[in-house]
N, C-alpha and C. Protein backbone atom coordinates (compact mmCIF):
# COMPACT_ATOMS: atom_id res chain seq x y z
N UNK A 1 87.74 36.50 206.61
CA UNK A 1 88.53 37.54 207.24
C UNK A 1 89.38 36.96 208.37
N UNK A 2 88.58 36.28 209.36
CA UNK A 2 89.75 35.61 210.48
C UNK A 2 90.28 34.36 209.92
N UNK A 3 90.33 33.42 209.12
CA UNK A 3 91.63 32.98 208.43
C UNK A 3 92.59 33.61 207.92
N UNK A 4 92.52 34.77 207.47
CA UNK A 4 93.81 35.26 206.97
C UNK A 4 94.36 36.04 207.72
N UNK A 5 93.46 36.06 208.48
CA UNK A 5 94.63 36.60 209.90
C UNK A 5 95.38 35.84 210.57
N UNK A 6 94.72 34.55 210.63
CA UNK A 6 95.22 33.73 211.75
C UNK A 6 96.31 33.04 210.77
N UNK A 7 96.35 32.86 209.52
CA UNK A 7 97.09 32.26 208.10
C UNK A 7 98.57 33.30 208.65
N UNK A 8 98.33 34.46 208.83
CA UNK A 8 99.28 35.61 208.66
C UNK A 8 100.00 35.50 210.44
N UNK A 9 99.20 35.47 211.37
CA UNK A 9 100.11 35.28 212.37
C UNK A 9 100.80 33.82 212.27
N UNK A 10 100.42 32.81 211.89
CA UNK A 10 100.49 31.43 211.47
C UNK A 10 101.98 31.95 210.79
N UNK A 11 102.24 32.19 209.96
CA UNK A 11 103.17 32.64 209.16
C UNK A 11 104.52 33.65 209.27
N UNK A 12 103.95 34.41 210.67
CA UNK A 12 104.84 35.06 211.58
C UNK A 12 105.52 34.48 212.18
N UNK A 13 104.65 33.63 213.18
CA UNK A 13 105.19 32.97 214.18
C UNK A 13 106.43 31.75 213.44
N UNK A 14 106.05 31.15 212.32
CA UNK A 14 106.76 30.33 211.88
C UNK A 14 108.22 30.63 211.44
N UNK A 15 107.98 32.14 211.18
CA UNK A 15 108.97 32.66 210.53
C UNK A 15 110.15 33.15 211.46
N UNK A 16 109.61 33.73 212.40
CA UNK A 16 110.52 34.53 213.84
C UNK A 16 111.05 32.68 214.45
N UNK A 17 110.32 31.88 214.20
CA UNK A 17 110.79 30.18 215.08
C UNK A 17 112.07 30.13 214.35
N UNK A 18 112.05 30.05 212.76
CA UNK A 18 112.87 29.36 211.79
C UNK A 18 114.45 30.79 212.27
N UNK A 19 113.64 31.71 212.17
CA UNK A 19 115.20 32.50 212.25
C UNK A 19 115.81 32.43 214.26
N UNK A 20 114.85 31.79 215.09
CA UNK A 20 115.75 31.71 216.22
C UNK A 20 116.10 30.36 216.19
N UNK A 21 115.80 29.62 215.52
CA UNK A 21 116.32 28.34 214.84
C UNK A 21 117.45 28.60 214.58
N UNK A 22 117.75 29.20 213.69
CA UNK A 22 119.14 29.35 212.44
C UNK A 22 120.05 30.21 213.64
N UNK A 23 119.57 30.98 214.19
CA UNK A 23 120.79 32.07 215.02
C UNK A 23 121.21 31.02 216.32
N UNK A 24 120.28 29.92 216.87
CA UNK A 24 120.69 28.96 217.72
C UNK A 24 121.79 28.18 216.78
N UNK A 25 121.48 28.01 216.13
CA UNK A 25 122.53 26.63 215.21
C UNK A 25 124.27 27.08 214.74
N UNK A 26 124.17 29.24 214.33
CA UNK A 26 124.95 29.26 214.23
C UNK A 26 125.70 28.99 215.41
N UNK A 27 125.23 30.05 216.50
CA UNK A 27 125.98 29.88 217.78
C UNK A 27 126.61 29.07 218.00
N UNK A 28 125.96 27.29 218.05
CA UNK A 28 126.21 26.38 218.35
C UNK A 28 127.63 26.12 217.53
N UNK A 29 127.49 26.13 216.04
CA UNK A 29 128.51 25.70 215.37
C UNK A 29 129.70 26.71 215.70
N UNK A 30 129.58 28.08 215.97
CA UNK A 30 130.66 28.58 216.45
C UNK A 30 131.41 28.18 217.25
N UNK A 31 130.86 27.81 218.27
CA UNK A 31 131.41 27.69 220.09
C UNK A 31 131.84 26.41 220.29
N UNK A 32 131.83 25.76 219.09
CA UNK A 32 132.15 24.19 219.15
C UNK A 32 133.22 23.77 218.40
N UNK A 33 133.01 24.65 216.91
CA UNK A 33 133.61 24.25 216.09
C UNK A 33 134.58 25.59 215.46
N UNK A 34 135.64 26.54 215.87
CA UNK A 34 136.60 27.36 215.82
C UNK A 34 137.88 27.37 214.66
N UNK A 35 138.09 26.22 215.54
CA UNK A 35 138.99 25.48 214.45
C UNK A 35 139.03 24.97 213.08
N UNK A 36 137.13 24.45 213.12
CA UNK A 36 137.21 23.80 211.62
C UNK A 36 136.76 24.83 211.16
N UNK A 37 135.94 25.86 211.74
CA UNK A 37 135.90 27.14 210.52
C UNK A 37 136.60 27.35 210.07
N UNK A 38 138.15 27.68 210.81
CA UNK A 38 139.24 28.23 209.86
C UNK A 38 139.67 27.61 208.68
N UNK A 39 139.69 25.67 209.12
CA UNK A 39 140.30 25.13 207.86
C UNK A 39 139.19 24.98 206.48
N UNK A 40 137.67 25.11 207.08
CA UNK A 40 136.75 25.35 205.77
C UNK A 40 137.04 26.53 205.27
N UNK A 41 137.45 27.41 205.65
CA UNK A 41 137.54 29.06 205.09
C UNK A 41 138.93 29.23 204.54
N UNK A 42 139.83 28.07 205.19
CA UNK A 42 141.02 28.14 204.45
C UNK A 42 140.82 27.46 202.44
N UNK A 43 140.30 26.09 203.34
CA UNK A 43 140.06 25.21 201.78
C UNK A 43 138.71 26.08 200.98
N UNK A 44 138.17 26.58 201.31
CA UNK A 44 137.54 27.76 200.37
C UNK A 44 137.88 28.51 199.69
N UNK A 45 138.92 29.04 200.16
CA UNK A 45 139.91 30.11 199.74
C UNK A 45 141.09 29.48 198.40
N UNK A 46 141.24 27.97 198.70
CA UNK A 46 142.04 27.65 198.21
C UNK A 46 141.27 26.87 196.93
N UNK A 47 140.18 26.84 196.87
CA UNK A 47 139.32 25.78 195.91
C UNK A 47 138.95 27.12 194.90
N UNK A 48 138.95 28.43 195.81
CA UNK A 48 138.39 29.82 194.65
C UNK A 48 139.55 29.93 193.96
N UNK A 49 140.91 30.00 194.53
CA UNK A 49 142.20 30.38 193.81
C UNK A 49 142.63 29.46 192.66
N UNK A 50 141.76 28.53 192.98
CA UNK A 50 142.52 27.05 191.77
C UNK A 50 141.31 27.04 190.74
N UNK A 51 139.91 27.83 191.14
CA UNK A 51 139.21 27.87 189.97
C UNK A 51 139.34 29.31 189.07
N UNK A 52 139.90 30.42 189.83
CA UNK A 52 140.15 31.45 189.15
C UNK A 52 141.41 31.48 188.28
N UNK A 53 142.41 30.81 189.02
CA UNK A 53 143.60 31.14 188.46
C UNK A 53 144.32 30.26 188.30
């Protein structure tokens, strides 16, 4: 009974880490990188148009 509790907060905690993980990283890549978002979202745009059409 108290392993699978402690398995289950074990599993919480890991989980709430990994997603303030990921929301730190976007931030980061935002506030740094502005510019190259646009030109990845440009050449994205332009790699979908040349496979659709």
């Amino acid at each position: 009974m108290w392993d699978r509790e402690d398995s289950q907060e074990v599993g919480l905690e890991a989980a709430i880490l990994e997603r303030v993980r990921n929301s730190s990283l976007v931030e980061w890549f935002c506030a740094d990188n502005v510019v190259g978002l646009k030109y990845t979202a440009e050449a994205a745009a332009v790699s979908i148009f040349l496979l659709v059409g």
